[in-house]
PDBML (XML) file of the C-alpha atoms, coordinates in Angstrom:
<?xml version="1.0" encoding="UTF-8" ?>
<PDBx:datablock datablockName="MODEL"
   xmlns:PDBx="http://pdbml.pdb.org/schema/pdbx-v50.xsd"
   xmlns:xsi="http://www.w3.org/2001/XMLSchema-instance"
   xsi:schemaLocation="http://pdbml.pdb.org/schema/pdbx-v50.xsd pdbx-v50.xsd">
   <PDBx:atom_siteCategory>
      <PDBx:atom_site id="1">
         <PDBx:B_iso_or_equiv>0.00</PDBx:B_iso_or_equiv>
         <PDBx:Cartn_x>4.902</PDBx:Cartn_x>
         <PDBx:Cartn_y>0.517</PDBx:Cartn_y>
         <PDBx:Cartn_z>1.245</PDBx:Cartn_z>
         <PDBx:auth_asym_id>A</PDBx:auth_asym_id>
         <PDBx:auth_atom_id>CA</PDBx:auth_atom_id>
         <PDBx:auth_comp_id>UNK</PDBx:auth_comp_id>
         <PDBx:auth_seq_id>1</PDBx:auth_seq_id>
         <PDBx:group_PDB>ATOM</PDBx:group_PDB>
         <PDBx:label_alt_id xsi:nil="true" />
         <PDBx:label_asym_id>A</PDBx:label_asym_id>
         <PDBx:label_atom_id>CA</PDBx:label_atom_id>
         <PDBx:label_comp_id>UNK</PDBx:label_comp_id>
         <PDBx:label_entity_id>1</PDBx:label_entity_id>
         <PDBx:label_seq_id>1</PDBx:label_seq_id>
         <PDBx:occupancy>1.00</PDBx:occupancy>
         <PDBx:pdbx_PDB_model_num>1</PDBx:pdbx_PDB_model_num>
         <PDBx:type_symbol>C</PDBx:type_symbol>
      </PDBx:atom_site>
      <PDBx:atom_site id="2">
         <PDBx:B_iso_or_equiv>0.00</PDBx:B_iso_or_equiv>
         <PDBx:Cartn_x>2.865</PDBx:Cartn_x>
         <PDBx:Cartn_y>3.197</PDBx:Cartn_y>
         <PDBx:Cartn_z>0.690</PDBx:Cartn_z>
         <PDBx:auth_asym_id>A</PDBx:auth_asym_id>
         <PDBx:auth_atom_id>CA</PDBx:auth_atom_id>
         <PDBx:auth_comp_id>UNK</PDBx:auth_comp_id>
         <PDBx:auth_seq_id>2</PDBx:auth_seq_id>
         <PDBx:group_PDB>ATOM</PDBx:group_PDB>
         <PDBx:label_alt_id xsi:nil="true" />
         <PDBx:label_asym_id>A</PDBx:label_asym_id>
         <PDBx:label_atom_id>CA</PDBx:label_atom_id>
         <PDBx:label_comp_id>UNK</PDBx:label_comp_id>
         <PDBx:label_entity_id>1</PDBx:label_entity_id>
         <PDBx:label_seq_id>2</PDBx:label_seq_id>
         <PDBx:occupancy>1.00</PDBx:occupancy>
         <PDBx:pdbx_PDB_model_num>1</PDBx:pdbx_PDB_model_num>
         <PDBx:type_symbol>C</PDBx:type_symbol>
      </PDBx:atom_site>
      <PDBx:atom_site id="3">
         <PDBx:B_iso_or_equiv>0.00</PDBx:B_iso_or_equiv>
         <PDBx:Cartn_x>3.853</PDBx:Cartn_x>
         <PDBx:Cartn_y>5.769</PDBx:Cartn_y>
         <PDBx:Cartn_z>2.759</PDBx:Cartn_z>
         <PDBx:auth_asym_id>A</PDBx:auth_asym_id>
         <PDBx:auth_atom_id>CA</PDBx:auth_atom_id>
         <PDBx:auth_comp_id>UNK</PDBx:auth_comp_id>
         <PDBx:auth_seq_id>3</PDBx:auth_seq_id>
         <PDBx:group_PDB>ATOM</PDBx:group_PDB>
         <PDBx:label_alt_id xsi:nil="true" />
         <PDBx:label_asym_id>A</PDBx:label_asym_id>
         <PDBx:label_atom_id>CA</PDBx:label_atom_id>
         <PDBx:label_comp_id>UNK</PDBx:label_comp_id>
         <PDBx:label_entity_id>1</PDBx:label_entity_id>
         <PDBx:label_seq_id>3</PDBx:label_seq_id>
         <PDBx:occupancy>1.00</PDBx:occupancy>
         <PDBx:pdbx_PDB_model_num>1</PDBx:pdbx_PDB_model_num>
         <PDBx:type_symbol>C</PDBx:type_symbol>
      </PDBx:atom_site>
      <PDBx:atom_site id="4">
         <PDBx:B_iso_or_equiv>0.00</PDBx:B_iso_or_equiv>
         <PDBx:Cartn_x>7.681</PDBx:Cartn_x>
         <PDBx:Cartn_y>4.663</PDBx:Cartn_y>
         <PDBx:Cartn_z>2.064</PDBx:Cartn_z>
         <PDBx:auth_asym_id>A</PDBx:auth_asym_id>
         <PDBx:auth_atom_id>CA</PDBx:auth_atom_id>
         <PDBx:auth_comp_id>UNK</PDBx:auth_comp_id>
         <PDBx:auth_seq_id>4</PDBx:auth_seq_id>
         <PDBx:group_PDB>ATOM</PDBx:group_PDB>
         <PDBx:label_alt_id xsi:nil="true" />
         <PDBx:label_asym_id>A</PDBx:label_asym_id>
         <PDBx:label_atom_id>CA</PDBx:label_atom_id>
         <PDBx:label_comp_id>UNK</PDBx:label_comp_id>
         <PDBx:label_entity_id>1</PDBx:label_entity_id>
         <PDBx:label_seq_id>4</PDBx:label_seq_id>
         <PDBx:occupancy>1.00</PDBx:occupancy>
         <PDBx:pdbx_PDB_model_num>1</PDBx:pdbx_PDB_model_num>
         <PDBx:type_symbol>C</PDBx:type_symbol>
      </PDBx:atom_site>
      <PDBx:atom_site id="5">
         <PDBx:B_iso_or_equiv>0.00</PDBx:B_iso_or_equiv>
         <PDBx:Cartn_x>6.677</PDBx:Cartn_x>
         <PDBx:Cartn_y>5.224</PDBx:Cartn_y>
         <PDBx:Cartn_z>-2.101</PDBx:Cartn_z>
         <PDBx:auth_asym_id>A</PDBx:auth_asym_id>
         <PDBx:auth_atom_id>CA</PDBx:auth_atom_id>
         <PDBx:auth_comp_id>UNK</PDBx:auth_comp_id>
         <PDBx:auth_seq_id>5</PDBx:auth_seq_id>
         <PDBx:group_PDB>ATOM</PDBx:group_PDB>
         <PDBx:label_alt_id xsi:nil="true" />
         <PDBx:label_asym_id>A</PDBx:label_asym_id>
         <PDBx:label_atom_id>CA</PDBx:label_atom_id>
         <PDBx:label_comp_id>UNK</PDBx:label_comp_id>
         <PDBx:label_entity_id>1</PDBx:label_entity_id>
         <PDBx:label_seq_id>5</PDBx:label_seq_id>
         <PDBx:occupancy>1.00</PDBx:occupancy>
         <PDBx:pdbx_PDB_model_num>1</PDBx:pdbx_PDB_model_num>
         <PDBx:type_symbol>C</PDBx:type_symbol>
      </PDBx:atom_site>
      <PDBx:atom_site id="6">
         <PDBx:B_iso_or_equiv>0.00</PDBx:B_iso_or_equiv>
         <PDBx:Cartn_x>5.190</PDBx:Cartn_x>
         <PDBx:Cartn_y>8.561</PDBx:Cartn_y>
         <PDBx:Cartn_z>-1.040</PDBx:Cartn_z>
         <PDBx:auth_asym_id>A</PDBx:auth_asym_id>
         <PDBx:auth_atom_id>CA</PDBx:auth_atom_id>
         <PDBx:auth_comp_id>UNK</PDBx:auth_comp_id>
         <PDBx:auth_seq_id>6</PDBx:auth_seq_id>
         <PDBx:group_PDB>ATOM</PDBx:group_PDB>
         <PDBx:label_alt_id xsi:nil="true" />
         <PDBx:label_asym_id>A</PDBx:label_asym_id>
         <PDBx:label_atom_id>CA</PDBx:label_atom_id>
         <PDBx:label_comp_id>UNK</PDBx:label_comp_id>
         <PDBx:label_entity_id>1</PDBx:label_entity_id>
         <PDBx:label_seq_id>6</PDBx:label_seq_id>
         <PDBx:occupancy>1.00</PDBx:occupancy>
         <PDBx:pdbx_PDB_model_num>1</PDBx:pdbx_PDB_model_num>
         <PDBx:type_symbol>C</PDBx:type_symbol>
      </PDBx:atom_site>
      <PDBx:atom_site id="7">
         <PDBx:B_iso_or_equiv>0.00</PDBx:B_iso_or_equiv>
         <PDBx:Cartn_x>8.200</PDBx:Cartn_x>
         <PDBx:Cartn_y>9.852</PDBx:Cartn_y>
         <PDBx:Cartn_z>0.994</PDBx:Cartn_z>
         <PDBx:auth_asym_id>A</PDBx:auth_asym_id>
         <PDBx:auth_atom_id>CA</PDBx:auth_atom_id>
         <PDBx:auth_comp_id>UNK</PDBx:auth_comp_id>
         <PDBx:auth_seq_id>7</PDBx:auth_seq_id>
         <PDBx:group_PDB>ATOM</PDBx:group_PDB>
         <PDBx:label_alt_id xsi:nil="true" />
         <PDBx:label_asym_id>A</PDBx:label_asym_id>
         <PDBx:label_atom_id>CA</PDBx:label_atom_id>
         <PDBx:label_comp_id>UNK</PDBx:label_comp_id>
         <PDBx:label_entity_id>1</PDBx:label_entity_id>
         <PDBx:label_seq_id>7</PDBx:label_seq_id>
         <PDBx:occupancy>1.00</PDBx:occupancy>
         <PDBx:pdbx_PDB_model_num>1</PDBx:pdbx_PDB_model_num>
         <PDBx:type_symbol>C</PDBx:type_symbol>
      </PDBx:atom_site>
      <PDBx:atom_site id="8">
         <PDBx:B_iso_or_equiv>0.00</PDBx:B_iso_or_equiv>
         <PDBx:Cartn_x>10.459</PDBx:Cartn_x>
         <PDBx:Cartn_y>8.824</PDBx:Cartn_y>
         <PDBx:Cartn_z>-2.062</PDBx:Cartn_z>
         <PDBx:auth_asym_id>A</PDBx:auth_asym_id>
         <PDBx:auth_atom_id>CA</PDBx:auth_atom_id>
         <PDBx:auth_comp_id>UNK</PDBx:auth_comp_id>
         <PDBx:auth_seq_id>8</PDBx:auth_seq_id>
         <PDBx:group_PDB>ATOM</PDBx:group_PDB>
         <PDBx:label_alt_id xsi:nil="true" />
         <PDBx:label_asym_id>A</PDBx:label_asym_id>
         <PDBx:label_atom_id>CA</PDBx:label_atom_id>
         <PDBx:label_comp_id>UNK</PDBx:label_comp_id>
         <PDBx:label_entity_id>1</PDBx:label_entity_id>
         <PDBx:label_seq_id>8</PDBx:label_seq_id>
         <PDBx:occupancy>1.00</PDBx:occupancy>
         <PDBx:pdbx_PDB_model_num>1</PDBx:pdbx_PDB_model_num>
         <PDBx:type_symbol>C</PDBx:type_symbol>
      </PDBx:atom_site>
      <PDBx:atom_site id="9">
         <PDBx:B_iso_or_equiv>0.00</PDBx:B_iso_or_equiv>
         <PDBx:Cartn_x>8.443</PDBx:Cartn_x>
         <PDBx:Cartn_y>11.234</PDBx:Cartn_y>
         <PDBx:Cartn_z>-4.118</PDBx:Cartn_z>
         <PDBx:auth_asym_id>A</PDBx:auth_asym_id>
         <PDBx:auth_atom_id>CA</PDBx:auth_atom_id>
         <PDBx:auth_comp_id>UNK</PDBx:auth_comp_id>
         <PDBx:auth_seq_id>9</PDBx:auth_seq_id>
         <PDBx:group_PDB>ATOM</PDBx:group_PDB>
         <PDBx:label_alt_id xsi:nil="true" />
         <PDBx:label_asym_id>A</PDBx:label_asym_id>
         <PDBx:label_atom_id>CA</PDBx:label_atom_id>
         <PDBx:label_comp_id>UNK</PDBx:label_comp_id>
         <PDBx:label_entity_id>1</PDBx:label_entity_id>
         <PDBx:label_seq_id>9</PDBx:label_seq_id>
         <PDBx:occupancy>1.00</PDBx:occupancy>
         <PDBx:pdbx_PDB_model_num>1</PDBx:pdbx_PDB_model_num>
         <PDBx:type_symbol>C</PDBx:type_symbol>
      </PDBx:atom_site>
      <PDBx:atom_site id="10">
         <PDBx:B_iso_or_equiv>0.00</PDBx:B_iso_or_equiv>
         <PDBx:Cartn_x>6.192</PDBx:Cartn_x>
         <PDBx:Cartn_y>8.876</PDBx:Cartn_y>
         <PDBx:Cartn_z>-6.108</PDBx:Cartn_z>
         <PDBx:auth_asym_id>A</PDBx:auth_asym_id>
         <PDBx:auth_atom_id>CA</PDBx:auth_atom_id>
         <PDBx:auth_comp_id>UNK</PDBx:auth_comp_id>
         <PDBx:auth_seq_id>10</PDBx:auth_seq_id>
         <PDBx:group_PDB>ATOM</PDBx:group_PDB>
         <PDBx:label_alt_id xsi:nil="true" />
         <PDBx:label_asym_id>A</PDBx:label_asym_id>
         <PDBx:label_atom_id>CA</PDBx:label_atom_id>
         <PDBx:label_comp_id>UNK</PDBx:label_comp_id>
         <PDBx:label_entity_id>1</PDBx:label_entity_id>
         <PDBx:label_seq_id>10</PDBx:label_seq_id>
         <PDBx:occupancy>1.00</PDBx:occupancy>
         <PDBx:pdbx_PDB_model_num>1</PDBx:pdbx_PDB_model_num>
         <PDBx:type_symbol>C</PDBx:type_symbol>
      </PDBx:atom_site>
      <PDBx:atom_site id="11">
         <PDBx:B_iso_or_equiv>0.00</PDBx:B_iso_or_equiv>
         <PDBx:Cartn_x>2.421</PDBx:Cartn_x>
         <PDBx:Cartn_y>8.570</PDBx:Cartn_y>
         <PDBx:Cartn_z>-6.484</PDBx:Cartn_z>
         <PDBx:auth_asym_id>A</PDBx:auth_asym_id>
         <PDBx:auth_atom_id>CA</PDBx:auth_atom_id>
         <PDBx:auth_comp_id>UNK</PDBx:auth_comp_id>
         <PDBx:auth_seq_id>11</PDBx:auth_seq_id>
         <PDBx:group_PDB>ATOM</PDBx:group_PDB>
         <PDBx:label_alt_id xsi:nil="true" />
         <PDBx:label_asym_id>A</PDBx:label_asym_id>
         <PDBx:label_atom_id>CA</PDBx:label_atom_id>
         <PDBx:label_comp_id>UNK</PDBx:label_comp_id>
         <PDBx:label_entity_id>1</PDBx:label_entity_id>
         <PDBx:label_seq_id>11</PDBx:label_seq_id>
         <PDBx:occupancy>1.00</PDBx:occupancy>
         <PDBx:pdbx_PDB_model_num>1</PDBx:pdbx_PDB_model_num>
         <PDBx:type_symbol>C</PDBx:type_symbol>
      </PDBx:atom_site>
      <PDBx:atom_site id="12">
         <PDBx:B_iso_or_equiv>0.00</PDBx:B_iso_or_equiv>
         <PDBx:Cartn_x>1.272</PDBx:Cartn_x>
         <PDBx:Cartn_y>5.265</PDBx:Cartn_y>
         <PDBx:Cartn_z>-4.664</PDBx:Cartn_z>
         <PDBx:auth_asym_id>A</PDBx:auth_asym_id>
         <PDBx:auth_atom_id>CA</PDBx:auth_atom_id>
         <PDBx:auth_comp_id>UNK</PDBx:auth_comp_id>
         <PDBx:auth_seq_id>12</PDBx:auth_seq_id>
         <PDBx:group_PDB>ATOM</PDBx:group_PDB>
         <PDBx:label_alt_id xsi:nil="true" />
         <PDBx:label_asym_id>A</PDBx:label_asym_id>
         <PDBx:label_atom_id>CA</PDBx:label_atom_id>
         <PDBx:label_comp_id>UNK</PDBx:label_comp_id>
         <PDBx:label_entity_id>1</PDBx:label_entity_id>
         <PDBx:label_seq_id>12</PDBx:label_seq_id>
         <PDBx:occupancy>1.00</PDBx:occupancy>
         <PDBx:pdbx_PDB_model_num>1</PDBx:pdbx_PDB_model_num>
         <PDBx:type_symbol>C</PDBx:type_symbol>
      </PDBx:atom_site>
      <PDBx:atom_site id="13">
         <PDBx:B_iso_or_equiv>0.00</PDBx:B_iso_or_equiv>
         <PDBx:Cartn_x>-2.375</PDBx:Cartn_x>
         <PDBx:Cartn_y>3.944</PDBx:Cartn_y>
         <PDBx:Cartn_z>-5.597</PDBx:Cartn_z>
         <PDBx:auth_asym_id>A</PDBx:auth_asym_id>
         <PDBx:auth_atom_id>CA</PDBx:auth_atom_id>
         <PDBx:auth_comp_id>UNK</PDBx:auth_comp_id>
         <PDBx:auth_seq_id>13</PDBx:auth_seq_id>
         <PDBx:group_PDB>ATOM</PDBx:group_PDB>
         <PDBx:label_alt_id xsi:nil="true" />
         <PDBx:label_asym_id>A</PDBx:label_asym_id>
         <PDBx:label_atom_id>CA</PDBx:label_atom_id>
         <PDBx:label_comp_id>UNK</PDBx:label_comp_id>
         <PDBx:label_entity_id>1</PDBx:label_entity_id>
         <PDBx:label_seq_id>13</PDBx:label_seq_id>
         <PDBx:occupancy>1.00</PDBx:occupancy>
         <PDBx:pdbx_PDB_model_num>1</PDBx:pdbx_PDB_model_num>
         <PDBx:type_symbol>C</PDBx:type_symbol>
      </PDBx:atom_site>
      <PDBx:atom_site id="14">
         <PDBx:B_iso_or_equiv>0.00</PDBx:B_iso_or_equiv>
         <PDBx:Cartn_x>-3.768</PDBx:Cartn_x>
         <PDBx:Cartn_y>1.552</PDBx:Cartn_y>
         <PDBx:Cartn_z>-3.470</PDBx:Cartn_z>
         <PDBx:auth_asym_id>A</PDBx:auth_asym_id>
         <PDBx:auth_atom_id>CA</PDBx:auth_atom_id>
         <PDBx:auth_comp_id>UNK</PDBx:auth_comp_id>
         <PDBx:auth_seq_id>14</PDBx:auth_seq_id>
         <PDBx:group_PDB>ATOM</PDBx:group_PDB>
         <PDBx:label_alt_id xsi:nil="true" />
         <PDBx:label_asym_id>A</PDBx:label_asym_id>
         <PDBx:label_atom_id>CA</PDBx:label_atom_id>
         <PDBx:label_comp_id>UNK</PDBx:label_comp_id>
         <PDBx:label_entity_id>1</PDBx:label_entity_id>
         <PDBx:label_seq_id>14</PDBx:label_seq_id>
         <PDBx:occupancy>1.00</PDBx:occupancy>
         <PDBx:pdbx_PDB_model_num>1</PDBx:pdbx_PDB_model_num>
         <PDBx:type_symbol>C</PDBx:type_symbol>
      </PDBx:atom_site>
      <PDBx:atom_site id="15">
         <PDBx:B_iso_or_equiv>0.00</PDBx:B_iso_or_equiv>
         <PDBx:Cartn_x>-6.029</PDBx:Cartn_x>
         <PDBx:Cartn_y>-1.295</PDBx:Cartn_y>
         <PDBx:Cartn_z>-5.805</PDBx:Cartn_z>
         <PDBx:auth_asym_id>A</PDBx:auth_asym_id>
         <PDBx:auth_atom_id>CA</PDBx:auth_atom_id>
         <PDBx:auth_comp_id>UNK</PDBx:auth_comp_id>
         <PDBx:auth_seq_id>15</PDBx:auth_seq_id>
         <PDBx:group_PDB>ATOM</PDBx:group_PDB>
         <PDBx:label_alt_id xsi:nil="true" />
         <PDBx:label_asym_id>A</PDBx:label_asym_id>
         <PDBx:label_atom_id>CA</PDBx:label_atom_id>
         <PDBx:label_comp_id>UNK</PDBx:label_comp_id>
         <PDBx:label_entity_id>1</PDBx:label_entity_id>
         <PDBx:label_seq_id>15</PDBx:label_seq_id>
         <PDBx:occupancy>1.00</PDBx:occupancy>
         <PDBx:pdbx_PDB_model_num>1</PDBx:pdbx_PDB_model_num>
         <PDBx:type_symbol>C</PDBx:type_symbol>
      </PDBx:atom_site>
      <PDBx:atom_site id="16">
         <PDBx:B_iso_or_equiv>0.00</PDBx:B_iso_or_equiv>
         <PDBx:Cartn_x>-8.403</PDBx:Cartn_x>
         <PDBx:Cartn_y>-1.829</PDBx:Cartn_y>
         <PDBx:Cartn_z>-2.565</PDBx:Cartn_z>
         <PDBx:auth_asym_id>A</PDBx:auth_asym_id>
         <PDBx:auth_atom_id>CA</PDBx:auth_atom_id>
         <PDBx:auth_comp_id>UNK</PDBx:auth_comp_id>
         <PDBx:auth_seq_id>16</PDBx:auth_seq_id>
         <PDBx:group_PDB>ATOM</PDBx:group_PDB>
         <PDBx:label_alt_id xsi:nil="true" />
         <PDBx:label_asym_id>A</PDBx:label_asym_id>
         <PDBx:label_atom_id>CA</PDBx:label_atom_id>
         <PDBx:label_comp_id>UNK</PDBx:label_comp_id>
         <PDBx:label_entity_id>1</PDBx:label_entity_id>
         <PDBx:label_seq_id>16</PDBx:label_seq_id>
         <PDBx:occupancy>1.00</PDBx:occupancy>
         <PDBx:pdbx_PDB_model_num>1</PDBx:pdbx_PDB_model_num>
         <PDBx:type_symbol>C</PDBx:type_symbol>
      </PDBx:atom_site>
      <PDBx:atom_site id="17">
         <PDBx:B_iso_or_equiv>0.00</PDBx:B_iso_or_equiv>
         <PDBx:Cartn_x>-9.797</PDBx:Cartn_x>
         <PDBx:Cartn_y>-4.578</PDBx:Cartn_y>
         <PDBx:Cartn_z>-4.481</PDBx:Cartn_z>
         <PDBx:auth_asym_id>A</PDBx:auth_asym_id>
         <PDBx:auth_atom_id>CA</PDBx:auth_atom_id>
         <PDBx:auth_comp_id>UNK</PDBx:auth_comp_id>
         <PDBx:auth_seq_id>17</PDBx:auth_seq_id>
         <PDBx:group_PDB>ATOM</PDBx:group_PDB>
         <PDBx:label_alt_id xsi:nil="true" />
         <PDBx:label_asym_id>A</PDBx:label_asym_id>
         <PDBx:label_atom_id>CA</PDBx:label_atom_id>
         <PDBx:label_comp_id>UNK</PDBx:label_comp_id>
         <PDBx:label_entity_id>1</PDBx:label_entity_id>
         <PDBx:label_seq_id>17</PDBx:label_seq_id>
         <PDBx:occupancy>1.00</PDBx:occupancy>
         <PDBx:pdbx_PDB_model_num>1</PDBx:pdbx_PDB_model_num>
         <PDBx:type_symbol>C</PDBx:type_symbol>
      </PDBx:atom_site>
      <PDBx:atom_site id="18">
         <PDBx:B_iso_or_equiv>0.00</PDBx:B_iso_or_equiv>
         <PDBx:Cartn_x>-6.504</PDBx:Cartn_x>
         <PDBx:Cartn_y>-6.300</PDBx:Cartn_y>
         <PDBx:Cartn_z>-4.854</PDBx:Cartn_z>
         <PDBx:auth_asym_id>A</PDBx:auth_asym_id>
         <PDBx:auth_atom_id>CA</PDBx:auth_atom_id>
         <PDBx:auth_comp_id>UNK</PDBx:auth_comp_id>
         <PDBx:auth_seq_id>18</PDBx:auth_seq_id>
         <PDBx:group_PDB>ATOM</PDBx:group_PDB>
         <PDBx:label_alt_id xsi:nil="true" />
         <PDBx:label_asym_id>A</PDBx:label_asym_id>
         <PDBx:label_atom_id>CA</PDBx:label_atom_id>
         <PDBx:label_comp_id>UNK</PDBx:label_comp_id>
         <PDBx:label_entity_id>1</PDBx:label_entity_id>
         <PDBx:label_seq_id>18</PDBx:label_seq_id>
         <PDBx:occupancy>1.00</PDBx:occupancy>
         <PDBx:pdbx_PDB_model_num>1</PDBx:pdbx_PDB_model_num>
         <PDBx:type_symbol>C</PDBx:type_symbol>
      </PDBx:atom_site>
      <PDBx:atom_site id="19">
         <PDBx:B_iso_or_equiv>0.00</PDBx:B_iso_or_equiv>
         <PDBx:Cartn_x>-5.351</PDBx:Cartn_x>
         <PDBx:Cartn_y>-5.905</PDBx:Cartn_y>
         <PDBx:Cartn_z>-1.156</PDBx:Cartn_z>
         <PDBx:auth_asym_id>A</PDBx:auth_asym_id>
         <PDBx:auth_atom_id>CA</PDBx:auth_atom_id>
         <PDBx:auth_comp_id>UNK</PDBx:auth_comp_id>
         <PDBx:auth_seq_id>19</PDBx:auth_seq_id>
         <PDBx:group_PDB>ATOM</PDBx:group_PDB>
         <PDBx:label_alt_id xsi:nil="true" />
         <PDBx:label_asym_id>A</PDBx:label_asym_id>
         <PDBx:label_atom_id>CA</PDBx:label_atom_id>
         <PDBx:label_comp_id>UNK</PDBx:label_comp_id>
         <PDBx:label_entity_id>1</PDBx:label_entity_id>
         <PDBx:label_seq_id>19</PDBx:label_seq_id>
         <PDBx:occupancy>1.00</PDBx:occupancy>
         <PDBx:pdbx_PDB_model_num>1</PDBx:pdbx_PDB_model_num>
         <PDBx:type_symbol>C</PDBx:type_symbol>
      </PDBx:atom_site>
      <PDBx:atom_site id="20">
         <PDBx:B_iso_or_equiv>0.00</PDBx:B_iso_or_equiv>
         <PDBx:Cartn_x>-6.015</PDBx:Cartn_x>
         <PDBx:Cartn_y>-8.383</PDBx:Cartn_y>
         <PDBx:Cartn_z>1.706</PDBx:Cartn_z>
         <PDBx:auth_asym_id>A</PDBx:auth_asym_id>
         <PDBx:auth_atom_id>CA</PDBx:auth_atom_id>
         <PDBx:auth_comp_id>UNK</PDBx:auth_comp_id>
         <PDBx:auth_seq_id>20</PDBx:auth_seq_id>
         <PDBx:group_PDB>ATOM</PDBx:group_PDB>
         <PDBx:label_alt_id xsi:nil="true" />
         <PDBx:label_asym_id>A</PDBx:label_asym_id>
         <PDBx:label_atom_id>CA</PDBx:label_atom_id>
         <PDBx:label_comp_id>UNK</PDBx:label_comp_id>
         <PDBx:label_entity_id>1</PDBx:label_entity_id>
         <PDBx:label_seq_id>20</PDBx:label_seq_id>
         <PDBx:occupancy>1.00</PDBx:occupancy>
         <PDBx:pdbx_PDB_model_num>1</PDBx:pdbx_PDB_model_num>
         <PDBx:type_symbol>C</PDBx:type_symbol>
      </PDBx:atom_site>
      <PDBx:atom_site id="21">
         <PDBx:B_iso_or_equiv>0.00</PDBx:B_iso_or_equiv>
         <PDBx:Cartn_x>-5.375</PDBx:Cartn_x>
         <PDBx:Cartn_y>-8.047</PDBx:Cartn_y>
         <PDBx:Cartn_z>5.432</PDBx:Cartn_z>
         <PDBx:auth_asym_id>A</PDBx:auth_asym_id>
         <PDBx:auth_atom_id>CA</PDBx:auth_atom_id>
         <PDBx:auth_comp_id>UNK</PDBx:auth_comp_id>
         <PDBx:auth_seq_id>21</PDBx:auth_seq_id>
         <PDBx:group_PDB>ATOM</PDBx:group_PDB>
         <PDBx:label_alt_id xsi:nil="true" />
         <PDBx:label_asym_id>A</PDBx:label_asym_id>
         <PDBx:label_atom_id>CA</PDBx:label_atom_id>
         <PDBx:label_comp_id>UNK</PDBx:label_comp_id>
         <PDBx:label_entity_id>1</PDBx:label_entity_id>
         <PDBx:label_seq_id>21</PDBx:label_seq_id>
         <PDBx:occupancy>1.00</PDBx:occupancy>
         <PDBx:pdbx_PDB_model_num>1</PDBx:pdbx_PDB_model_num>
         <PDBx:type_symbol>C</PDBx:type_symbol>
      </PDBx:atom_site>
      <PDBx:atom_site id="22">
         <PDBx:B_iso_or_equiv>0.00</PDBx:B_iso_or_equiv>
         <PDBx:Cartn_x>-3.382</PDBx:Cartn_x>
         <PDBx:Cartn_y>-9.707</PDBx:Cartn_y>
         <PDBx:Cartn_z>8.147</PDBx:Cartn_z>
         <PDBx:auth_asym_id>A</PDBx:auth_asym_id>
         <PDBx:auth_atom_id>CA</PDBx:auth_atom_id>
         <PDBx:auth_comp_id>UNK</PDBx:auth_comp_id>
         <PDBx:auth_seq_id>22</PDBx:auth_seq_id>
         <PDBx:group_PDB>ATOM</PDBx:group_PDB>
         <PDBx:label_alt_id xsi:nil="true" />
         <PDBx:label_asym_id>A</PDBx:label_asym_id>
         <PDBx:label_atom_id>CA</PDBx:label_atom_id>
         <PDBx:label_comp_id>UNK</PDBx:label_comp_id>
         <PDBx:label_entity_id>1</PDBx:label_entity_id>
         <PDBx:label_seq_id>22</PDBx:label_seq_id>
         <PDBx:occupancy>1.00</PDBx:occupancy>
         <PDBx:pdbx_PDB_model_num>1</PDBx:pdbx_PDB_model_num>
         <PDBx:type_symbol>C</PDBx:type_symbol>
      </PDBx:atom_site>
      <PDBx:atom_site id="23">
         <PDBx:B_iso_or_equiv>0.00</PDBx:B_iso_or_equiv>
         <PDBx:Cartn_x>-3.596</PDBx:Cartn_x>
         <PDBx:Cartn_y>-13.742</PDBx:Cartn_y>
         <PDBx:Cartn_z>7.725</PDBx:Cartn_z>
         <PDBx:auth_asym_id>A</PDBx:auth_asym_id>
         <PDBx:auth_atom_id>CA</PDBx:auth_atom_id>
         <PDBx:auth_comp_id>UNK</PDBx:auth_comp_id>
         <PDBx:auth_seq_id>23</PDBx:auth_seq_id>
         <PDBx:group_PDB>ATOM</PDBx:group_PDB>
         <PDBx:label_alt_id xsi:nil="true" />
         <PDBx:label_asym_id>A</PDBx:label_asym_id>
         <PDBx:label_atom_id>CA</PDBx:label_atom_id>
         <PDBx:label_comp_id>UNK</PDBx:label_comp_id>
         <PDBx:label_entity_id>1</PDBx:label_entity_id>
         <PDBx:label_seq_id>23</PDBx:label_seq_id>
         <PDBx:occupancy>1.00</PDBx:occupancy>
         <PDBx:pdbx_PDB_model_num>1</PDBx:pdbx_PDB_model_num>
         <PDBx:type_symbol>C</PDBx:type_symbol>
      </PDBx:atom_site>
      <PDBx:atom_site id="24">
         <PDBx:B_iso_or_equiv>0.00</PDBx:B_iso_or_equiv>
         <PDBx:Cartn_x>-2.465</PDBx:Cartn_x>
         <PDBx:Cartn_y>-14.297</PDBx:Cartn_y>
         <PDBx:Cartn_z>10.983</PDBx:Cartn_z>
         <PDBx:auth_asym_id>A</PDBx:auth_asym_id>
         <PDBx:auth_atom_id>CA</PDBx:auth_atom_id>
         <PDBx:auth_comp_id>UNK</PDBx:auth_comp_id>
         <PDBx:auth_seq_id>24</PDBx:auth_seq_id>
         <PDBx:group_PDB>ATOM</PDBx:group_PDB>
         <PDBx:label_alt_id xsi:nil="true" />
         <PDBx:label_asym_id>A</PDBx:label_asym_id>
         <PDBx:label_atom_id>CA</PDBx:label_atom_id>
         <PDBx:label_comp_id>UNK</PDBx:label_comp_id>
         <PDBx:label_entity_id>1</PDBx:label_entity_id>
         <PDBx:label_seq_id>24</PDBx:label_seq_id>
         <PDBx:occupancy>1.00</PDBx:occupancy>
         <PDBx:pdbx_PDB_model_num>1</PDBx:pdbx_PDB_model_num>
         <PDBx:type_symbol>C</PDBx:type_symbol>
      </PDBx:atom_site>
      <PDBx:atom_site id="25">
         <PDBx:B_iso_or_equiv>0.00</PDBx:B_iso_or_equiv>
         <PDBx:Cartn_x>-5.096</PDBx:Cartn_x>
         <PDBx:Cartn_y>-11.965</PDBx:Cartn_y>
         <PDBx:Cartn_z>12.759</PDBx:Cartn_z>
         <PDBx:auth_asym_id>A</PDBx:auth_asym_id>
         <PDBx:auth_atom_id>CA</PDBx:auth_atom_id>
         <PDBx:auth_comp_id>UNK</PDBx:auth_comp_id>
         <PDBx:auth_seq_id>25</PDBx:auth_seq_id>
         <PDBx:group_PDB>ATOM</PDBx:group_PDB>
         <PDBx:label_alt_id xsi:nil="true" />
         <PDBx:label_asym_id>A</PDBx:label_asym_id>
         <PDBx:label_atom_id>CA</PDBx:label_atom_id>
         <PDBx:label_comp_id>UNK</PDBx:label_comp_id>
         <PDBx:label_entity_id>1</PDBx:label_entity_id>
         <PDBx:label_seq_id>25</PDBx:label_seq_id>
         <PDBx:occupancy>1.00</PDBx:occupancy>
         <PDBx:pdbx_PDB_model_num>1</PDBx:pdbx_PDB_model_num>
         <PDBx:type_symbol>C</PDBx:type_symbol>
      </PDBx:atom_site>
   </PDBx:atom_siteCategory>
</PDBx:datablock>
């Protein structure tokens, strides 16, 4: 999403305290 944000031209911020990894691995 982030990179796909960034190649549309807009400014992506990642809240790394609102982010979880993979819940199947």
């Amino acid at each position: 999403a982030g990179f796909a944000l960034f190649d549309a031209g807009m400014q992506p911020t990642l809240l790394a305290s609102l982010t979880r990894g993979s819940s199947i691995d």
